[in-house]
C-alpha atoms as a PDB file:
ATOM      1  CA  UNK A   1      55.294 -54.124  88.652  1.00  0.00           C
ATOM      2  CA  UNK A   2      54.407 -50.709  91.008  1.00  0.00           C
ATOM      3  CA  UNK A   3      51.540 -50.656  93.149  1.00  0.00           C
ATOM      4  CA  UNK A   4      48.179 -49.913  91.335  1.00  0.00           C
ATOM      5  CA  UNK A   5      47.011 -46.638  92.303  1.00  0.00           C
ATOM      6  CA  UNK A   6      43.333 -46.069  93.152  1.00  0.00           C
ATOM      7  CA  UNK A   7      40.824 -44.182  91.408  1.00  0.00           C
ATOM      8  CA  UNK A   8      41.525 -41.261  94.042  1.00  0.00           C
ATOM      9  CA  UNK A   9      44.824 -41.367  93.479  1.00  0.00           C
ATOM     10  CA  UNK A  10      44.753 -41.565  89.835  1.00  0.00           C
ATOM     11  CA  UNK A  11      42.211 -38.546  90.152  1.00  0.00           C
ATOM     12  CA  UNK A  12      44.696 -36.923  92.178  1.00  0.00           C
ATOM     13  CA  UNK A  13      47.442 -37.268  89.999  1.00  0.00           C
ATOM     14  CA  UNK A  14      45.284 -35.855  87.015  1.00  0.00           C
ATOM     15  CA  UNK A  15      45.105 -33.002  88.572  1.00  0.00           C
ATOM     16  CA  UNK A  16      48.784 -31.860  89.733  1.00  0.00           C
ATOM     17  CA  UNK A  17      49.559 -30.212  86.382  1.00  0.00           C
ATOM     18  CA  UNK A  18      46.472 -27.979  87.454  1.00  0.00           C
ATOM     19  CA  UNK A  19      47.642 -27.110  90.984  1.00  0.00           C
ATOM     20  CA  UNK A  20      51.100 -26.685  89.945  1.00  0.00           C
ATOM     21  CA  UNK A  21      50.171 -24.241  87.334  1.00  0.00           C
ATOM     22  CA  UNK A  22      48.511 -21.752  89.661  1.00  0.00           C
ATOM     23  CA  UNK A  23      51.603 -22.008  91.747  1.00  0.00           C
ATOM     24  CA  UNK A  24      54.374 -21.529  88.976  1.00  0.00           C
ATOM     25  CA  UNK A  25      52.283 -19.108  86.768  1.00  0.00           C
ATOM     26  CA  UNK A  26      52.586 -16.170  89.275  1.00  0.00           C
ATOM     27  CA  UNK A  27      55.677 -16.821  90.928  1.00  0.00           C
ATOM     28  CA  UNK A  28      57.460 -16.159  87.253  1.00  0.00           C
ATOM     29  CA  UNK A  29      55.007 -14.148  86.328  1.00  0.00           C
ATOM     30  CA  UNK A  30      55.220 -15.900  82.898  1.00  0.00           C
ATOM     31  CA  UNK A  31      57.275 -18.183  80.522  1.00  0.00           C
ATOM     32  CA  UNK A  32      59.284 -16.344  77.922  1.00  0.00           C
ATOM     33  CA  UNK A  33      61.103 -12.876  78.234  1.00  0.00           C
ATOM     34  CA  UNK A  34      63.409 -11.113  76.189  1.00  0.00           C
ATOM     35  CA  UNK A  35      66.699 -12.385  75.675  1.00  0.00           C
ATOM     36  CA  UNK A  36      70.242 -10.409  74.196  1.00  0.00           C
ATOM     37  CA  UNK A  37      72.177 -12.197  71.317  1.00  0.00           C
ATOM     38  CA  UNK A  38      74.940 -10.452  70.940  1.00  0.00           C
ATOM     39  CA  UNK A  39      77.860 -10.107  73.175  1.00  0.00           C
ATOM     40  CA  UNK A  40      77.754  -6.581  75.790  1.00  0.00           C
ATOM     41  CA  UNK A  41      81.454  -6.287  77.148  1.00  0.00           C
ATOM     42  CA  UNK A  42      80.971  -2.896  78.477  1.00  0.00           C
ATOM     43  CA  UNK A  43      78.843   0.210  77.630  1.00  0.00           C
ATOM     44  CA  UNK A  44      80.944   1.510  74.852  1.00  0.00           C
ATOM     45  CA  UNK A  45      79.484  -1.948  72.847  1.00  0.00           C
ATOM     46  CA  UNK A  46      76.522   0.005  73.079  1.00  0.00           C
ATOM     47  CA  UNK A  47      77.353   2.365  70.774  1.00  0.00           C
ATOM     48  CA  UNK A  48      78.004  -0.397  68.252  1.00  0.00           C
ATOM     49  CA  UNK A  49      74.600  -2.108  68.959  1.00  0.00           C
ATOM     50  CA  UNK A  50      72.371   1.537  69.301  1.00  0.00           C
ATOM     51  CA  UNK A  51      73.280   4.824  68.249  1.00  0.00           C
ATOM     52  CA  UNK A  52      75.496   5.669  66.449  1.00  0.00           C
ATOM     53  CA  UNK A  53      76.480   2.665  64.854  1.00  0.00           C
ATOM     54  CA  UNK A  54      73.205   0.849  64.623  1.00  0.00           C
ATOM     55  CA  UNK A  55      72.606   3.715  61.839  1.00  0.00           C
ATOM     56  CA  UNK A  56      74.634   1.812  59.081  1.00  0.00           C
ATOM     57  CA  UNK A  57      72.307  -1.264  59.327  1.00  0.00           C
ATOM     58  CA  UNK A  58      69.523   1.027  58.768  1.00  0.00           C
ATOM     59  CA  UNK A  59      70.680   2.769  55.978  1.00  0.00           C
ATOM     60  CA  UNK A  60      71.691  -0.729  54.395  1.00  0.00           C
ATOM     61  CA  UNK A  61      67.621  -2.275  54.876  1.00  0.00           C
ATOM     62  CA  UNK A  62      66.884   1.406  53.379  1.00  0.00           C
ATOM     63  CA  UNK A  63      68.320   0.466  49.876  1.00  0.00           C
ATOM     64  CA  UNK A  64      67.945  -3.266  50.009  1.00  0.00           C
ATOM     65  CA  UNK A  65      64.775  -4.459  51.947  1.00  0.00           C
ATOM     66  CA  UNK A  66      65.564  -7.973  52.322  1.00  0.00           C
ATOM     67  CA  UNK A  67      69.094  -7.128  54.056  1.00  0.00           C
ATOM     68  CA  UNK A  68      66.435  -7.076  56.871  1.00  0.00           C
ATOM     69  CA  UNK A  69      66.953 -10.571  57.018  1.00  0.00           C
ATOM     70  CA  UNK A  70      70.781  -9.888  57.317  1.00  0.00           C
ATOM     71  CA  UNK A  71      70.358  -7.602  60.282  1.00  0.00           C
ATOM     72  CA  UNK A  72      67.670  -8.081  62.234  1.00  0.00           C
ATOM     73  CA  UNK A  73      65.611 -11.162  63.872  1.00  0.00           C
ATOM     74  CA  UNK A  74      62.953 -10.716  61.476  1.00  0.00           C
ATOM     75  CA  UNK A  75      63.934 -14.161  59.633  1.00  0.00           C
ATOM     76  CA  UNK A  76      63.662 -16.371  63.666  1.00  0.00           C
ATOM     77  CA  UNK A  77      60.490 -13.665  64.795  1.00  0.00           C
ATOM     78  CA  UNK A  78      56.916 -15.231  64.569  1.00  0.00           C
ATOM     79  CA  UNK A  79      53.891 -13.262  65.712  1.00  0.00           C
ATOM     80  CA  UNK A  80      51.266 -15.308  67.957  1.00  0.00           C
ATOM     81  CA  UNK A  81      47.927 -14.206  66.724  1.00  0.00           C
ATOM     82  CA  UNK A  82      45.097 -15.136  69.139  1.00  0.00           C
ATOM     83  CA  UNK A  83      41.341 -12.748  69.426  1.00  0.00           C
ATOM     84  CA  UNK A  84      41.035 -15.483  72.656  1.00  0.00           C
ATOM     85  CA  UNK A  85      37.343 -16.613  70.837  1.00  0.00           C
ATOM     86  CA  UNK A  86      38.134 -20.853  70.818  1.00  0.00           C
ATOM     87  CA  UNK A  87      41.050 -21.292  73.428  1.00  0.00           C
ATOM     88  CA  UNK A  88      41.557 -24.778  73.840  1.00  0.00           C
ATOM     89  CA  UNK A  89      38.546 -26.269  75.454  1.00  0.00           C
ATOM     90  CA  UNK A  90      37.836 -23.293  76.732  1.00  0.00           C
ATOM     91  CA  UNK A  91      35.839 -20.920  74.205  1.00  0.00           C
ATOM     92  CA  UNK A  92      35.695 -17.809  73.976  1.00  0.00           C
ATOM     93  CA  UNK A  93      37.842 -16.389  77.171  1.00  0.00           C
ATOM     94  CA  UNK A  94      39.066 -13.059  75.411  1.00  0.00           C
ATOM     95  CA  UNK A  95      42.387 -11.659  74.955  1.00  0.00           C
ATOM     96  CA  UNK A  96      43.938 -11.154  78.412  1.00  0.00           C
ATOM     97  CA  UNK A  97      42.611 -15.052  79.736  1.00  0.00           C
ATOM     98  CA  UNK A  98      44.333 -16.396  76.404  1.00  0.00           C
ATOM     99  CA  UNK A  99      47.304 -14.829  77.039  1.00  0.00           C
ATOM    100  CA  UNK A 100      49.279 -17.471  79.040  1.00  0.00           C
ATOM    101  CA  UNK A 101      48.195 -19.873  76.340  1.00  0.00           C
ATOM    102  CA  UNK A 102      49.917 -17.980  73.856  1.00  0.00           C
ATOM    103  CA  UNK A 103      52.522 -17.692  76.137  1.00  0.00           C
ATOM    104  CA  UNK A 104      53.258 -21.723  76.501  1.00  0.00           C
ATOM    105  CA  UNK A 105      53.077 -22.004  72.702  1.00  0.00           C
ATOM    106  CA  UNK A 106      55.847 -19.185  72.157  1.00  0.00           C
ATOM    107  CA  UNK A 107      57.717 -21.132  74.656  1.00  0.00           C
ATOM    108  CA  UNK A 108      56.737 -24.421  72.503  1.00  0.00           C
ATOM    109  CA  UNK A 109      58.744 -22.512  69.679  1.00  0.00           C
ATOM    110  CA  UNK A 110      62.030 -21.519  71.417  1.00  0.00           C
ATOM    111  CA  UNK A 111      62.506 -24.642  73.467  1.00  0.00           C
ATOM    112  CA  UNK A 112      61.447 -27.094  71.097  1.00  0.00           C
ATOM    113  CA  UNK A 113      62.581 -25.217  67.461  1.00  0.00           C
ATOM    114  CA  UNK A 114      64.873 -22.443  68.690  1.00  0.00           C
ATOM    115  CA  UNK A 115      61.823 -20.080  67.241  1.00  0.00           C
ATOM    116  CA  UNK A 116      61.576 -16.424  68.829  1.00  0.00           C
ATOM    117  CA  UNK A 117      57.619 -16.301  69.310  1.00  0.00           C
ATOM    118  CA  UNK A 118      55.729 -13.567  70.452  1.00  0.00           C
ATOM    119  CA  UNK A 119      52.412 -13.619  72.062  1.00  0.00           C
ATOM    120  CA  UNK A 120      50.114 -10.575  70.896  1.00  0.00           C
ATOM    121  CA  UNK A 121      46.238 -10.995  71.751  1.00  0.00           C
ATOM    122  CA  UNK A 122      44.115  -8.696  70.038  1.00  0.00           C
ATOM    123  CA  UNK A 123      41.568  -6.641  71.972  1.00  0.00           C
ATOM    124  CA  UNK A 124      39.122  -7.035  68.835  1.00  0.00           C
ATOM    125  CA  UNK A 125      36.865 -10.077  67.613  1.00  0.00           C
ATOM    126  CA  UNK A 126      36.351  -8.458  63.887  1.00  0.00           C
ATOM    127  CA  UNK A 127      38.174 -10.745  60.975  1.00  0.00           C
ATOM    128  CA  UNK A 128      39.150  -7.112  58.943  1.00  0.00           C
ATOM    129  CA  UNK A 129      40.135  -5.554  62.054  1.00  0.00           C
ATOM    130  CA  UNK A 130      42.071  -8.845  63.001  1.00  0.00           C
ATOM    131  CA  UNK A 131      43.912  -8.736  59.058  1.00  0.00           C
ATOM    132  CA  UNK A 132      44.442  -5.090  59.336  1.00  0.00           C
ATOM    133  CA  UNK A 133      46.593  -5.630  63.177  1.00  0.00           C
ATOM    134  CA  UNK A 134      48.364  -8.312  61.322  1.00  0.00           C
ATOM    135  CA  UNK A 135      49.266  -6.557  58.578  1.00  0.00           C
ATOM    136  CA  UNK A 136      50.583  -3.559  60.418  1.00  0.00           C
ATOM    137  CA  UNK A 137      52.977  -6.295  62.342  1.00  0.00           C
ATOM    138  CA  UNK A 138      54.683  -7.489  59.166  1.00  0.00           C
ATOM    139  CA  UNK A 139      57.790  -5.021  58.930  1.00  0.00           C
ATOM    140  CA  UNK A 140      58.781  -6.892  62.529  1.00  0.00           C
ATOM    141  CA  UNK A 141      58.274 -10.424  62.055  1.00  0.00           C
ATOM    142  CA  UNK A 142      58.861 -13.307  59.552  1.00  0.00           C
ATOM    143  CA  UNK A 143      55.903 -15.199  60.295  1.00  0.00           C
ATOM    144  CA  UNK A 144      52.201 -15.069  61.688  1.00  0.00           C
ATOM    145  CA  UNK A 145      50.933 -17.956  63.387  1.00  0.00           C
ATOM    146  CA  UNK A 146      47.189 -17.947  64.229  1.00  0.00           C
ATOM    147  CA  UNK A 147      45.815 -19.795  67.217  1.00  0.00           C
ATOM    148  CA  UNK A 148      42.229 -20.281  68.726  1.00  0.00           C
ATOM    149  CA  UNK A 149      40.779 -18.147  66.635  1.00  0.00           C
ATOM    150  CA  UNK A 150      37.037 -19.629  66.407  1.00  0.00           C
ATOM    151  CA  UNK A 151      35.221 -20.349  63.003  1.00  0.00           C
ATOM    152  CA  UNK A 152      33.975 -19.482  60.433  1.00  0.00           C
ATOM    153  CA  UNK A 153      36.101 -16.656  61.154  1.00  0.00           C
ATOM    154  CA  UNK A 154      39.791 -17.999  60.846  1.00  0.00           C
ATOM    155  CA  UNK A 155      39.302 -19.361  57.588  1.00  0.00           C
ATOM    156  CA  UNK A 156      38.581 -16.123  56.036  1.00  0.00           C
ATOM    157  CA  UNK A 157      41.413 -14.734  58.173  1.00  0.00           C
ATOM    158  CA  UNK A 158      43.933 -17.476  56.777  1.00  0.00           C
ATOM    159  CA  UNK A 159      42.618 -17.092  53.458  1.00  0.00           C
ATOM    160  CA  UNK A 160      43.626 -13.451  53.099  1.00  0.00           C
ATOM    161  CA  UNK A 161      46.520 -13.157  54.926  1.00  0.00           C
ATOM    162  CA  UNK A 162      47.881 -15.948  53.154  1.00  0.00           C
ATOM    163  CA  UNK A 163      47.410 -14.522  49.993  1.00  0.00           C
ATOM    164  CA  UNK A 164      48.089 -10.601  51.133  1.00  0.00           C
ATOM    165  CA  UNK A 165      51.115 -10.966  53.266  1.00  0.00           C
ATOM    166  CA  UNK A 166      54.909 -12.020  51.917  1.00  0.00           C
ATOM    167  CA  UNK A 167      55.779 -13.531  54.712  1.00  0.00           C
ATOM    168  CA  UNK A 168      54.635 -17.454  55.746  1.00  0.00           C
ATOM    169  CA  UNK A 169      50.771 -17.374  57.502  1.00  0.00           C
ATOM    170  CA  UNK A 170      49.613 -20.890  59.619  1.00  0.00           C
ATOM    171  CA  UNK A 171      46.850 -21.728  61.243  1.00  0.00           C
ATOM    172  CA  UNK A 172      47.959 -23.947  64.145  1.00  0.00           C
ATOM    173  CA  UNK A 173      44.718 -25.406  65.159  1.00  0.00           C
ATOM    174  CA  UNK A 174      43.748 -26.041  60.852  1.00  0.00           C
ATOM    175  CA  UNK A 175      47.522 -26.770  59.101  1.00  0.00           C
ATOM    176  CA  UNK A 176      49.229 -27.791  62.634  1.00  0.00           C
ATOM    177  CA  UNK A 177      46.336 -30.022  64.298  1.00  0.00           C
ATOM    178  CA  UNK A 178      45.667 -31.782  60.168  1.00  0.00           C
ATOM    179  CA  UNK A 179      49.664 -32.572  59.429  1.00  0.00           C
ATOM    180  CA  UNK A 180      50.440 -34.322  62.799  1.00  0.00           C
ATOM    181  CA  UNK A 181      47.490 -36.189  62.396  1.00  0.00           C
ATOM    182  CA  UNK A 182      48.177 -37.107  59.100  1.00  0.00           C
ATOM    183  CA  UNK A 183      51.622 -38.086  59.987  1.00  0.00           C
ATOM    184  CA  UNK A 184      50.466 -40.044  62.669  1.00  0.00           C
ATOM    185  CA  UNK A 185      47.934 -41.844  60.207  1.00  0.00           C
ATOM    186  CA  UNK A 186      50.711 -42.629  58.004  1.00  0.00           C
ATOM    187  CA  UNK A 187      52.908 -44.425  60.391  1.00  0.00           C
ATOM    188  CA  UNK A 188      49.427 -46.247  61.322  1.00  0.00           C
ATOM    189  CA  UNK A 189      49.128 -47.364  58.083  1.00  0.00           C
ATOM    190  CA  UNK A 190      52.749 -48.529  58.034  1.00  0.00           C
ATOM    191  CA  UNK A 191      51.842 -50.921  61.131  1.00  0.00           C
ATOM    192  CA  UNK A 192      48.888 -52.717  59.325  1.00  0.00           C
ATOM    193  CA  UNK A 193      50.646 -52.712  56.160  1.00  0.00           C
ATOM    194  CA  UNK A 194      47.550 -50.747  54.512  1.00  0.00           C
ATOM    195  CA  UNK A 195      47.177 -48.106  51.904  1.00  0.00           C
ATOM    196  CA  UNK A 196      45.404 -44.843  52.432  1.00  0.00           C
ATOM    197  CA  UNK A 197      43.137 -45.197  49.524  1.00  0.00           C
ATOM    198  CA  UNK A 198      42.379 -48.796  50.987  1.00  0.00           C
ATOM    199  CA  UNK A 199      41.155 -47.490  54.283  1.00  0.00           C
ATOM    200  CA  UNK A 200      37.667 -45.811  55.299  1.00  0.00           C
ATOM    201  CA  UNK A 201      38.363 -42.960  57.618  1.00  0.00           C
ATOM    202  CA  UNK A 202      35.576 -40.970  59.781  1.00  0.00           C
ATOM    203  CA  UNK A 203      35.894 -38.093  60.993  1.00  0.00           C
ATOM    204  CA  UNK A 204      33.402 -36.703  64.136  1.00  0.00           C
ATOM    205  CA  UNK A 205      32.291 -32.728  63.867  1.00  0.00           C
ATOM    206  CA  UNK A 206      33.178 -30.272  61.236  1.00  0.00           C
ATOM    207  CA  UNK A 207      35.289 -27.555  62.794  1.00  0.00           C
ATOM    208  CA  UNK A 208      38.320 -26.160  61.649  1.00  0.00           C
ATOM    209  CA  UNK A 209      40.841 -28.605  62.432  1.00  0.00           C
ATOM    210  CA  UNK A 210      38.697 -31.807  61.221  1.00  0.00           C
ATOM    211  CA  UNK A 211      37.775 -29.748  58.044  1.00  0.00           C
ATOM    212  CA  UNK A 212      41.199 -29.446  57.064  1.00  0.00           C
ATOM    213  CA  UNK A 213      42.405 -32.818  58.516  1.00  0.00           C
ATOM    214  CA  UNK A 214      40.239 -34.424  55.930  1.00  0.00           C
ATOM    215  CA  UNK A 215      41.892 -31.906  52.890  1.00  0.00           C
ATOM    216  CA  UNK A 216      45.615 -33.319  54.049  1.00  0.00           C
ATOM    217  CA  UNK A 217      43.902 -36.378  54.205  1.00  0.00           C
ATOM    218  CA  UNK A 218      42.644 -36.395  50.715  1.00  0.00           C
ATOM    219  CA  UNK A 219      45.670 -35.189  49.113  1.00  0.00           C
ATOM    220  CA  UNK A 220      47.559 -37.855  50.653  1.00  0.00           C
ATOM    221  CA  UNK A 221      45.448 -40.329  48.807  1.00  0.00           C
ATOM    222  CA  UNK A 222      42.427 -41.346  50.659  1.00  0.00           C
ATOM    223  CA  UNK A 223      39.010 -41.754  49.115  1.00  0.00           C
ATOM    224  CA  UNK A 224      36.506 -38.596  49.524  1.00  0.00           C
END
């Protein structure tokens, strides 16, 4: 067995991820970039990639819309929505402190999914003005995630764009925070050999990820 550390030390330890953050944050000045796909084996490939070849594509999307797809990273290109109004245990920080949040979730995506995320925090804490920005980022991406948006707000917001957009809406802190959980109550339930309707869960607050961890949790079978 190692030595037992002391409270100090344990204290000490806690905090590391803290102190290494404010070193690492600014020396790469961030966590994702832009990256090429395709292969550049001198500047004439340029002319394949932009102008004028790059025109064909277009003119392709221009009588099919969903060759899109096809031709573009629309399909692997997820929009990080975030007003900064509940980060984390934070609150309400505003756009520009959220930011490296967002940031370390779009990294979440590539490294752990092979998802292009992009971070965009919106200078705005109005749910229409919020759907509106969204909806003008559609034609780029195949996917809005929402994150730390606070409530009642992102319910509404979810609600609409889910039902105004044609591409896939989630609300990681509601749909993200309720399935793992789920999942994790599952395997629980595996353990003890239990049934979900058999079992009395509690929950502790009402926000918007208990609120729709008890929905999953009903429609997997437990007892309102």
């Amino acid at each position: 067995m190692g030595k037992k550390l002391t409270k100090e030390e344990l204290l000490a330890k806690a905090n590391e991820p803290k102190m290494f953050a404010m070193k690492y944050h600014p020396f790469y000045r961030g966590k994702i970039g832009v990256e090429i796909k395709t292969p550049v084996r001198s500047y004439e490939d340029f002319a394949i990639w932009y102008t004028p070849g790059v025109a064909e594509p277009c003119l392709d999307i221009q009588k099919n819309k969903n060759k899109v797809y096809e031709h573009t990273n629309k399909g692997n290109f997820v929009a990080i929505i975030s007003d900064g109004t509940r980060v984390l245990s934070l609150g309400d920080i505003g756009p520009k402190a959220a930011l490296p949040v967002m940031e370390g979730k779009g990294m979440l995506f590539k490294y752990l999914g092979g998802v292009d995320a992009f971070p965009i925090c919106l200078n705005t804490k109005d749910p229409d003005e919020i759907i509106t920005a969204v909806k003008w980022l559609v034609p780029t991406f195949g996917g809005i995630n929402l994150e730390d948006i606070a409530k009642p707000k992102c319910f509404y917001i979810l609600e609409r764009l889910q039902k105004e957009l044609d591409i896939p809406v989630w609300h990681d802190d509601q749909q993200g925070t309720a399935l793992v959980t789920l999942a994790g109550l599952i395997s629980a339930l595996k353990v003890v050999d239990k049934k979900m309707e058999d079992v009395s869960i509690t929950f502790i607050g009402a926000g918007a990820a208990n609120i729709n961890c008890a929905k999953y949790i009903m429609l997997a079978g437990a007892n309102p």
